[in-house]
PDB file of N, CA and C in Angstrom:
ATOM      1  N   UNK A   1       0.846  -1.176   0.000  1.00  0.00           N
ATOM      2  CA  UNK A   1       0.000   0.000   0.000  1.00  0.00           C
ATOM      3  C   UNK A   1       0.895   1.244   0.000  1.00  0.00           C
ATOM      4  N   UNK A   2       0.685   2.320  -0.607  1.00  0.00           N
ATOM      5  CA  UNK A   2       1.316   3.709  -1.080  1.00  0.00           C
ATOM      6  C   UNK A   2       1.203   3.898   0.244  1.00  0.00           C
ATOM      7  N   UNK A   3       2.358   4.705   0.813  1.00  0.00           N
ATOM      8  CA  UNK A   3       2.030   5.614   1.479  1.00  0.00           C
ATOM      9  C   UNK A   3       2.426   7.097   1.068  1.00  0.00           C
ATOM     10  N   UNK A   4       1.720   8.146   1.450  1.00  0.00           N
ATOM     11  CA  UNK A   4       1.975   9.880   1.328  1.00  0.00           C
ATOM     12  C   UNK A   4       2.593  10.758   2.512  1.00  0.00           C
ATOM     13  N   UNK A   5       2.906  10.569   3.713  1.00  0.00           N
ATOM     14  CA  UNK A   5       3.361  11.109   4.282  1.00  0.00           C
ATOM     15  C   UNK A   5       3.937  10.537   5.885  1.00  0.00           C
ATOM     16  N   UNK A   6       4.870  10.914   6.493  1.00  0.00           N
ATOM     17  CA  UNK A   6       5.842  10.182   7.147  1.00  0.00           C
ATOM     18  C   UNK A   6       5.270   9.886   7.941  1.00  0.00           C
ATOM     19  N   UNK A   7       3.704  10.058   8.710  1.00  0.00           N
ATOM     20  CA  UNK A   7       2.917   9.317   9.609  1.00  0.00           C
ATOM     21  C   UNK A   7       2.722   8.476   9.079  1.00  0.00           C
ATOM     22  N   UNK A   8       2.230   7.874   7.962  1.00  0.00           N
ATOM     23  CA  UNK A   8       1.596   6.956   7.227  1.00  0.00           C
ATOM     24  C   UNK A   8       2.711   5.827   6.865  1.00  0.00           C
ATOM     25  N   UNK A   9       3.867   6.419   6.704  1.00  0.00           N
ATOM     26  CA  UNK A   9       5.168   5.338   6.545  1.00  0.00           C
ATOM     27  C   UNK A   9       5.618   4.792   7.787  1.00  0.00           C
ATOM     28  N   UNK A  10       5.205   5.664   9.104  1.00  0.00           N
ATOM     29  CA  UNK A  10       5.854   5.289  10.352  1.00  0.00           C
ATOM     30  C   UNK A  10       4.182   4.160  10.700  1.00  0.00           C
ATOM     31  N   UNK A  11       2.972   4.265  10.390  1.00  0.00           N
ATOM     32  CA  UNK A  11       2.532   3.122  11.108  1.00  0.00           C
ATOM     33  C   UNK A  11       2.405   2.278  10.233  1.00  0.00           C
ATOM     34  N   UNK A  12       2.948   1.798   8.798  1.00  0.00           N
ATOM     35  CA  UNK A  12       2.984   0.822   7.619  1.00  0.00           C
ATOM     36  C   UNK A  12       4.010   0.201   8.214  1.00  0.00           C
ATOM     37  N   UNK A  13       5.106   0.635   8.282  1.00  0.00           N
ATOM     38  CA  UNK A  13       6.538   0.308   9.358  1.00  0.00           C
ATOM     39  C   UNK A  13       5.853  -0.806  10.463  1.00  0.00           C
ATOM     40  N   UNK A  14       5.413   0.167  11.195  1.00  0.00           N
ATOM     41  CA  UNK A  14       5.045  -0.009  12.993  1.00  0.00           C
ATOM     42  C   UNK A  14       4.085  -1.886  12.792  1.00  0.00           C
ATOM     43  N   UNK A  15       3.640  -1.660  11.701  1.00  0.00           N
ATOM     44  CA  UNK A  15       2.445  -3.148  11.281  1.00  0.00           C
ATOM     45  C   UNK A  15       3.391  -4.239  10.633  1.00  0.00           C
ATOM     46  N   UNK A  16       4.225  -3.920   9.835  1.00  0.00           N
ATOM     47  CA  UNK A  16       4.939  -4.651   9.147  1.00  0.00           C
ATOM     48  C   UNK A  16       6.362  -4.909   9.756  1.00  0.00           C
ATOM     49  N   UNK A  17       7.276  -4.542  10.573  1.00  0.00           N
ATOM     50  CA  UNK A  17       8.535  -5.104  10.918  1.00  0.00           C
ATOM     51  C   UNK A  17       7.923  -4.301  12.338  1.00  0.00           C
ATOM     52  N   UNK A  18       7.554  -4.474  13.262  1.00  0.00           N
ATOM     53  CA  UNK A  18       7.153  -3.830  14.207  1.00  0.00           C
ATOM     54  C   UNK A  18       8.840  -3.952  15.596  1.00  0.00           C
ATOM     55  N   UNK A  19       9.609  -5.023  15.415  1.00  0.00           N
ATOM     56  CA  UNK A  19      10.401  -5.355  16.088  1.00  0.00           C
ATOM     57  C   UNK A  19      11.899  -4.617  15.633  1.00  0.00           C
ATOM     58  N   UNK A  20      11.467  -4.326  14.418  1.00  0.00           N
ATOM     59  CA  UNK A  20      13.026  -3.706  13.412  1.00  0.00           C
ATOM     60  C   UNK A  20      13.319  -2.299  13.770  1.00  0.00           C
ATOM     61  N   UNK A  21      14.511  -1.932  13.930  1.00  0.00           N
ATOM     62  CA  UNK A  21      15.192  -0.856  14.726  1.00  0.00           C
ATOM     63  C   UNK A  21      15.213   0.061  13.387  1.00  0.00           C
ATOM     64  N   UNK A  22      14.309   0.826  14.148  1.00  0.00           N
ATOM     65  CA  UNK A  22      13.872   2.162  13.350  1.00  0.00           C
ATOM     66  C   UNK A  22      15.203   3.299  13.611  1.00  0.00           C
ATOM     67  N   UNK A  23      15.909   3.556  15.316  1.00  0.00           N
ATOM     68  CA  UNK A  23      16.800   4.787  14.526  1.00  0.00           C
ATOM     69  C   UNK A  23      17.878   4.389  15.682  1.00  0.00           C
ATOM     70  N   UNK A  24      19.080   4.418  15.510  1.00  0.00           N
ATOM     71  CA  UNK A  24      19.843   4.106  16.380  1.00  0.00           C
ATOM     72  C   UNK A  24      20.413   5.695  16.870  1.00  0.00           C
ATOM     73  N   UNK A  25      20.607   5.849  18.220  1.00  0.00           N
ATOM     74  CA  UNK A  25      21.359   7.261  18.618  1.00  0.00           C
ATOM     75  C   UNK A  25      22.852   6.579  19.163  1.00  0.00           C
ATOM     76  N   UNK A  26      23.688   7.228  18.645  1.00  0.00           N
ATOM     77  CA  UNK A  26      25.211   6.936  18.899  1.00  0.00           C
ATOM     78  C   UNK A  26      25.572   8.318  19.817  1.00  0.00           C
ATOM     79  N   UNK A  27      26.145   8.012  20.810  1.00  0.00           N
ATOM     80  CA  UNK A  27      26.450   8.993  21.718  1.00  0.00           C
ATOM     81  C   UNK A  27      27.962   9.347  21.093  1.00  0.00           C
ATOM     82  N   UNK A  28      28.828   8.842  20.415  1.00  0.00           N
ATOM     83  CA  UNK A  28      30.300   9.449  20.320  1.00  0.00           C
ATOM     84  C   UNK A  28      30.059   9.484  18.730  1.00  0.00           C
ATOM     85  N   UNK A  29      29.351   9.225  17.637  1.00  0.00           N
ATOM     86  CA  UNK A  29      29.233   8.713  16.368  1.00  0.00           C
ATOM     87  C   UNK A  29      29.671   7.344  16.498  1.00  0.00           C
ATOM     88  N   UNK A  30      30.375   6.715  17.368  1.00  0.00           N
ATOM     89  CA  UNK A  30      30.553   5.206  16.825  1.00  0.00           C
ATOM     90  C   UNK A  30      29.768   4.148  17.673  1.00  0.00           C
ATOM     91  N   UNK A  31      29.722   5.077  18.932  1.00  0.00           N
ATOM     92  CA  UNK A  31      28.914   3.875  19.988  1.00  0.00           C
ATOM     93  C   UNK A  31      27.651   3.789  20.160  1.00  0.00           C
ATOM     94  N   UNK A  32      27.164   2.540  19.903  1.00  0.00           N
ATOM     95  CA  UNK A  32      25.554   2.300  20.083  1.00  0.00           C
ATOM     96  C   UNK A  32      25.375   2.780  21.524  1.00  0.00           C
ATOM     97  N   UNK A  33      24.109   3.454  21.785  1.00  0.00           N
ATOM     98  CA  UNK A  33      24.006   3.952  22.855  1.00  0.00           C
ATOM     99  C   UNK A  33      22.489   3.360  23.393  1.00  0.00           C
ATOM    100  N   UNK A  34      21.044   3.556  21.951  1.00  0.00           N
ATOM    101  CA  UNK A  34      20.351   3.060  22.511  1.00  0.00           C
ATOM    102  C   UNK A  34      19.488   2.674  20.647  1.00  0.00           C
ATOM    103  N   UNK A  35      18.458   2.572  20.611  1.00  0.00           N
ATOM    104  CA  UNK A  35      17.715   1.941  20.196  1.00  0.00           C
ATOM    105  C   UNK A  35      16.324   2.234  20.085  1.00  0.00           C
ATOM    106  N   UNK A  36      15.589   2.460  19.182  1.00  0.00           N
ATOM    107  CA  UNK A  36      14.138   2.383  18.468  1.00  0.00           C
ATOM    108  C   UNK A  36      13.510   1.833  17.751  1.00  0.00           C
ATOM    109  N   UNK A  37      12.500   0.935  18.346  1.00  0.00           N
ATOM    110  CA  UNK A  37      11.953   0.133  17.254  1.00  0.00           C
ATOM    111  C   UNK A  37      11.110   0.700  16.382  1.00  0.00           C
ATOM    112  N   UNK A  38      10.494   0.780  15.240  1.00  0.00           N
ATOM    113  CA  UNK A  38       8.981   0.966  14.609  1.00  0.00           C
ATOM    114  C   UNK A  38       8.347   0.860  15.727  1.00  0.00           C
ATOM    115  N   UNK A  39       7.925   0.052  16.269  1.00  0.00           N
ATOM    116  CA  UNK A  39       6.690  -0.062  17.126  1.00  0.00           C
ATOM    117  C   UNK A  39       6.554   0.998  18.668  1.00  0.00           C
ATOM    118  N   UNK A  40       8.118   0.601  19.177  1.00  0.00           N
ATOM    119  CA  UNK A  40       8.517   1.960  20.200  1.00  0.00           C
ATOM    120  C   UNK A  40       7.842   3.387  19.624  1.00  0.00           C
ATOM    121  N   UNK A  41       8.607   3.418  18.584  1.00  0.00           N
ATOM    122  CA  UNK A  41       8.415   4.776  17.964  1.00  0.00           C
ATOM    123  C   UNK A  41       7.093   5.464  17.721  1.00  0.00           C
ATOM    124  N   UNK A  42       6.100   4.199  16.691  1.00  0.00           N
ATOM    125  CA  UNK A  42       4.638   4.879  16.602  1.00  0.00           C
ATOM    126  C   UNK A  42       4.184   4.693  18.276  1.00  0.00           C
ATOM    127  N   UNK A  43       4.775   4.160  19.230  1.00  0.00           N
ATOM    128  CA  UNK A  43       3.836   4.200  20.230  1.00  0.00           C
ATOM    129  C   UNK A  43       4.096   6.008  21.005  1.00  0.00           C
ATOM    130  N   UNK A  44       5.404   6.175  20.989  1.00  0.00           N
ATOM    131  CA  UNK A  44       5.734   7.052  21.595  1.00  0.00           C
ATOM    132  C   UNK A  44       5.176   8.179  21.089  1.00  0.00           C
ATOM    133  N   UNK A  45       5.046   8.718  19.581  1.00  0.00           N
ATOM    134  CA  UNK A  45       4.516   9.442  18.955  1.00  0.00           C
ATOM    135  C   UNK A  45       2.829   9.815  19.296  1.00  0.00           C
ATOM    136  N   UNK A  46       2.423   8.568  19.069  1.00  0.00           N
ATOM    137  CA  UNK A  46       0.751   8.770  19.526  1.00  0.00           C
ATOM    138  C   UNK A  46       1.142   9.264  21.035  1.00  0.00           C
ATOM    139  N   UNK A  47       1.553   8.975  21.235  1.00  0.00           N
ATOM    140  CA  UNK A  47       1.873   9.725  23.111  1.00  0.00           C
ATOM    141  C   UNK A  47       1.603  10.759  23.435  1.00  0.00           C
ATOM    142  N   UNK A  48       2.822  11.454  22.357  1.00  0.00           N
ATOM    143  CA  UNK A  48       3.153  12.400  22.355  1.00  0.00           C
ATOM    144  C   UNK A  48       1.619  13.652  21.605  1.00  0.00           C
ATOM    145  N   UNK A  49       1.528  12.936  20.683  1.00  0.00           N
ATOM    146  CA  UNK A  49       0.719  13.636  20.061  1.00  0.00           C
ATOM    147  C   UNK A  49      -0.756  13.609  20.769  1.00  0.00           C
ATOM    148  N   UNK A  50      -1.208  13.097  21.125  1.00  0.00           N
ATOM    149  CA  UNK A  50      -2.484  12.923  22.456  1.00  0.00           C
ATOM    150  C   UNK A  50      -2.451  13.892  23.306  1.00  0.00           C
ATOM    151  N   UNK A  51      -1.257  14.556  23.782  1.00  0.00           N
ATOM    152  CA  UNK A  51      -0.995  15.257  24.776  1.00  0.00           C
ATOM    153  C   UNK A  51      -0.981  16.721  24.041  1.00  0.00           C
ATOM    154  N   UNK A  52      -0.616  16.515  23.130  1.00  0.00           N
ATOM    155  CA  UNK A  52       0.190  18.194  21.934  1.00  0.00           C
ATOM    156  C   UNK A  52      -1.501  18.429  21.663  1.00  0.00           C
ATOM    157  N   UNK A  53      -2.367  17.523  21.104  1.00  0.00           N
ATOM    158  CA  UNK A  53      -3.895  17.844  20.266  1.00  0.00           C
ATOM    159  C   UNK A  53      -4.655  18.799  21.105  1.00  0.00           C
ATOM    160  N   UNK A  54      -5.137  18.197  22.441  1.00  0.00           N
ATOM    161  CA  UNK A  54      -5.734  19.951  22.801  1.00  0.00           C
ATOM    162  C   UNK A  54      -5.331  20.907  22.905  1.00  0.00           C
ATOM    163  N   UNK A  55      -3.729  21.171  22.502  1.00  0.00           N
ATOM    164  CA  UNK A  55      -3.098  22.512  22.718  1.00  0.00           C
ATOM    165  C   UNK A  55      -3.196  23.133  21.170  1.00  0.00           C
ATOM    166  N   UNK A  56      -3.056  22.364  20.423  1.00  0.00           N
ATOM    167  CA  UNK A  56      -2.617  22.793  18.676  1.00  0.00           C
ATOM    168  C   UNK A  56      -3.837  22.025  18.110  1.00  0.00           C
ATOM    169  N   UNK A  57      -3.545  23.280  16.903  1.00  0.00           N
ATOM    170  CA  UNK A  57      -4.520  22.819  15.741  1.00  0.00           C
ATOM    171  C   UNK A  57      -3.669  22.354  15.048  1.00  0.00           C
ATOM    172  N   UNK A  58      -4.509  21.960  13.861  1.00  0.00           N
ATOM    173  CA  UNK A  58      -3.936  21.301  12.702  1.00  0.00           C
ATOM    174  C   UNK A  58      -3.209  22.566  12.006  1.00  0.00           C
ATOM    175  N   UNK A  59      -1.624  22.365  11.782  1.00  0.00           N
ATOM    176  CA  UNK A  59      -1.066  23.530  11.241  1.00  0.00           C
ATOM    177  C   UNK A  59      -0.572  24.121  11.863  1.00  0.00           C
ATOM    178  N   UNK A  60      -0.634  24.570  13.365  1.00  0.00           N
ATOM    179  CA  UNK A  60      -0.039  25.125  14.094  1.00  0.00           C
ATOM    180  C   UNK A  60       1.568  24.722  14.273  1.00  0.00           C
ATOM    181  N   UNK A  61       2.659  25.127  14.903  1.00  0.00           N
ATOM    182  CA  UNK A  61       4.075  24.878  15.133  1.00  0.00           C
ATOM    183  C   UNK A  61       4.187  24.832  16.376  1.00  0.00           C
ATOM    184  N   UNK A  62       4.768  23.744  16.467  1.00  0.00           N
ATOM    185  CA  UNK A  62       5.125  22.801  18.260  1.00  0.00           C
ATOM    186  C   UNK A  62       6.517  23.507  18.360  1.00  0.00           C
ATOM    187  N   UNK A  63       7.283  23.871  19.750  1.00  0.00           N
ATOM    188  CA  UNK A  63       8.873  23.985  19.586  1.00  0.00           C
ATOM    189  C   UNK A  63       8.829  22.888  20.593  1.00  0.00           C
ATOM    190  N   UNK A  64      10.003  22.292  19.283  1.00  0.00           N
ATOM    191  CA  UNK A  64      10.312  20.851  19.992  1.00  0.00           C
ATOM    192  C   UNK A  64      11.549  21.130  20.773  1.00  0.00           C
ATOM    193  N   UNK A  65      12.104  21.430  21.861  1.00  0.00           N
ATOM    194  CA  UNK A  65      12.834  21.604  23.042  1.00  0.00           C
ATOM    195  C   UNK A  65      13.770  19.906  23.244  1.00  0.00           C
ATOM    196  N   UNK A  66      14.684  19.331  23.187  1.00  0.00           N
ATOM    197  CA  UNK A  66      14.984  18.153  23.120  1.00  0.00           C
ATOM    198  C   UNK A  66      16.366  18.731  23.131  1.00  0.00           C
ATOM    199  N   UNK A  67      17.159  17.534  24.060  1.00  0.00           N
ATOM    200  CA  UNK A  67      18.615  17.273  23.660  1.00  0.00           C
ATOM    201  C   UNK A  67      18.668  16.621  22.324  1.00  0.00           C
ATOM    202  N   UNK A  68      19.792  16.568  21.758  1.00  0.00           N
ATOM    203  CA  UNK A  68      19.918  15.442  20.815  1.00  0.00           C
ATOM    204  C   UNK A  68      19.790  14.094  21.569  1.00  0.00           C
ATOM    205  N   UNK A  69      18.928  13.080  20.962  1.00  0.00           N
ATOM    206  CA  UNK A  69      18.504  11.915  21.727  1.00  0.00           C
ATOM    207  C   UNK A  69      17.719  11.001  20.871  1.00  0.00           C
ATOM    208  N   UNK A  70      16.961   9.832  21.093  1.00  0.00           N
ATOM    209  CA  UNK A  70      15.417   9.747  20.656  1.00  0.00           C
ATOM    210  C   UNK A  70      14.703  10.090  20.952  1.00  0.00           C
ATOM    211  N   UNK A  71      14.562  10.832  22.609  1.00  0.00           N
ATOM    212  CA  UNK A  71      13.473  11.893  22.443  1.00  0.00           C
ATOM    213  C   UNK A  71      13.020  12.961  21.762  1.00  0.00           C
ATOM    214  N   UNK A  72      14.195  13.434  21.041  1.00  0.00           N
ATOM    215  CA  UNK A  72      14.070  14.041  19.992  1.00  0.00           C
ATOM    216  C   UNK A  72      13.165  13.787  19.143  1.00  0.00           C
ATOM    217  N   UNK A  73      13.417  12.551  18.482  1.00  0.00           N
ATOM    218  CA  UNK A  73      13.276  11.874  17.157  1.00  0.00           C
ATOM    219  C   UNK A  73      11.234  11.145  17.634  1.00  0.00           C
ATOM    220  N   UNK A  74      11.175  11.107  18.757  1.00  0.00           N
ATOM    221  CA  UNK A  74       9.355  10.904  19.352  1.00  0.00           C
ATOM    222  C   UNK A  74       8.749  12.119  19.019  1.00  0.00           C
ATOM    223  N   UNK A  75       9.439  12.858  19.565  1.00  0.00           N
ATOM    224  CA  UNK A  75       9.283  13.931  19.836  1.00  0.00           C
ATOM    225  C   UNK A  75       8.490  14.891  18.466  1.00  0.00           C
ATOM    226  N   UNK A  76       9.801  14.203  17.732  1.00  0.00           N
ATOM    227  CA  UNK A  76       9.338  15.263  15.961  1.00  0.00           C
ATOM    228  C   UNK A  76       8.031  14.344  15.396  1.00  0.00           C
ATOM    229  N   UNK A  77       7.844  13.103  15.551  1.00  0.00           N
ATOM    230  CA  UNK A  77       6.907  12.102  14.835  1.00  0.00           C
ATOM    231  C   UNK A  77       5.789  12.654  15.338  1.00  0.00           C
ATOM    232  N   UNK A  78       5.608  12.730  16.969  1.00  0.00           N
ATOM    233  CA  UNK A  78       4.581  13.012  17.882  1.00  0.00           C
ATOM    234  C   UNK A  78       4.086  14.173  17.376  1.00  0.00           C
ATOM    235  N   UNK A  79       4.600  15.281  16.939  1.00  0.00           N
ATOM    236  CA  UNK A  79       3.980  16.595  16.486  1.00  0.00           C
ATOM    237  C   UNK A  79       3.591  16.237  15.189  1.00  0.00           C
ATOM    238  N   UNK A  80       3.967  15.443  14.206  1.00  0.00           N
ATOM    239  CA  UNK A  80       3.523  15.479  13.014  1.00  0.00           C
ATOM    240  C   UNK A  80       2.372  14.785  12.817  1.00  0.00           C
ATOM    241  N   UNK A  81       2.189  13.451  13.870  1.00  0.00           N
ATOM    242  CA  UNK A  81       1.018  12.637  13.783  1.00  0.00           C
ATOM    243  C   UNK A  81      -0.264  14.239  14.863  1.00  0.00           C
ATOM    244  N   UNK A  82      -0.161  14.622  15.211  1.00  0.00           N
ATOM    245  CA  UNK A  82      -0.905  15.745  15.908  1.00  0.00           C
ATOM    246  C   UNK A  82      -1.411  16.571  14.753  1.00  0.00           C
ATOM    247  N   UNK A  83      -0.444  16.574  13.642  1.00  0.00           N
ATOM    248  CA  UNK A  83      -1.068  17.479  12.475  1.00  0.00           C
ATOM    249  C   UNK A  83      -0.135  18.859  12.776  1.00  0.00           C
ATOM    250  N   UNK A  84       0.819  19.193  13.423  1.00  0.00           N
ATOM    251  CA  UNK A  84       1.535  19.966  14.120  1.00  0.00           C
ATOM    252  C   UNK A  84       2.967  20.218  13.519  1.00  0.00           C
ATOM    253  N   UNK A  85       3.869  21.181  13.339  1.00  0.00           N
ATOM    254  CA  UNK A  85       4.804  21.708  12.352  1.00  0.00           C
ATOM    255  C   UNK A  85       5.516  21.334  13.965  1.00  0.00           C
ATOM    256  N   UNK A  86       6.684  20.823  13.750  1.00  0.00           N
ATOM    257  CA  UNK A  86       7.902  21.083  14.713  1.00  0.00           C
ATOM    258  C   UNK A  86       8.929  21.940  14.200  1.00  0.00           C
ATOM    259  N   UNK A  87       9.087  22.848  15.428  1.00  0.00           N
ATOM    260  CA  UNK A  87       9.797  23.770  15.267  1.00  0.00           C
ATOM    261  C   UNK A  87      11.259  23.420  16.165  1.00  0.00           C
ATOM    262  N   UNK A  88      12.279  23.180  15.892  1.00  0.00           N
ATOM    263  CA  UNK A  88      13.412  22.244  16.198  1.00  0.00           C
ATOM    264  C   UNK A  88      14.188  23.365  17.266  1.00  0.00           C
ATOM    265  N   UNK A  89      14.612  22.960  18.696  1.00  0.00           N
ATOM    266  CA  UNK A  89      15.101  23.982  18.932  1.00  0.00           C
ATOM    267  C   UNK A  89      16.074  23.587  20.047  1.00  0.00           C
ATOM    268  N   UNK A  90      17.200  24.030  20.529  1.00  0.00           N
ATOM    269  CA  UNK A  90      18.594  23.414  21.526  1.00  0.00           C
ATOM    270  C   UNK A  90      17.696  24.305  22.923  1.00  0.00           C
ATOM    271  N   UNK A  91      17.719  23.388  23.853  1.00  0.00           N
ATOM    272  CA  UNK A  91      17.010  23.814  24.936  1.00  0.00           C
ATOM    273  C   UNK A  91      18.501  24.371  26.034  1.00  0.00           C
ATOM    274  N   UNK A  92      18.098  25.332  27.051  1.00  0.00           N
ATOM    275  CA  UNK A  92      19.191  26.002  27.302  1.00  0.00           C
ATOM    276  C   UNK A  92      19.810  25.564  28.247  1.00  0.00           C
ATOM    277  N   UNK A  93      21.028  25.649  28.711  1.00  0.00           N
ATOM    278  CA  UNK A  93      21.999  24.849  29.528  1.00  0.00           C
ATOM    279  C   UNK A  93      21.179  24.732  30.780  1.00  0.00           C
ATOM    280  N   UNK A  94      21.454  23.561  31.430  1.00  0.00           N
ATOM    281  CA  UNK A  94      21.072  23.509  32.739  1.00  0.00           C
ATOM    282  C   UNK A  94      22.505  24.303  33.670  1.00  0.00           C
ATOM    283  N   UNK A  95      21.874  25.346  34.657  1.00  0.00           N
ATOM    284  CA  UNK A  95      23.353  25.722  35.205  1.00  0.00           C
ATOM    285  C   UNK A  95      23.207  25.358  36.730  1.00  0.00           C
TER     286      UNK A  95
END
């Protein structure tokens, strides 16, 4: 089945290899650090996005606040399955 847009590829994914490691985060570039499945991923997203929907409309821009991480990477899916523009942004030092 076609899909049109990266929600639609992330739960075709999530149904079909649901166990297959969707994004790896390397903490130095070489070292595996952690791990995302398809299925992790659309779950985390609907999560995310459940929580974002009574705040935003469709179209509106989320600032996605994230270290570099996979929370990141929930993070950006979660606003897009919401119908929601992520707006990418380095959150400020903890001092």
């Amino acid at each position: 089945m076609p899909v049109s847009t990266l929600v639609e590829m992330l739960a075709a994914r999530s149904r079909e290899h649901p166990e297959k490691v969707a994004y790896r985060f390397l903490t130095d570039g070489e070292l595996q650090a952690e791990t995302l499945t398809y299925a992790e991923l659309e779950a985390g997203a609907r999560r995310v996005a459940a929580s974002l929907r009574p705040h935003v409309a469709a179209g509106d821009r989320a600032l996605l606040l994230h270290a570099p991480g996979l929370d990141y990477i929930t993070g950006l899916f979660g606003c897009l399955c919401a119908g929601a523009g992520a707006v990418p942004a380095i959150p400020p030092p903890n001092n």
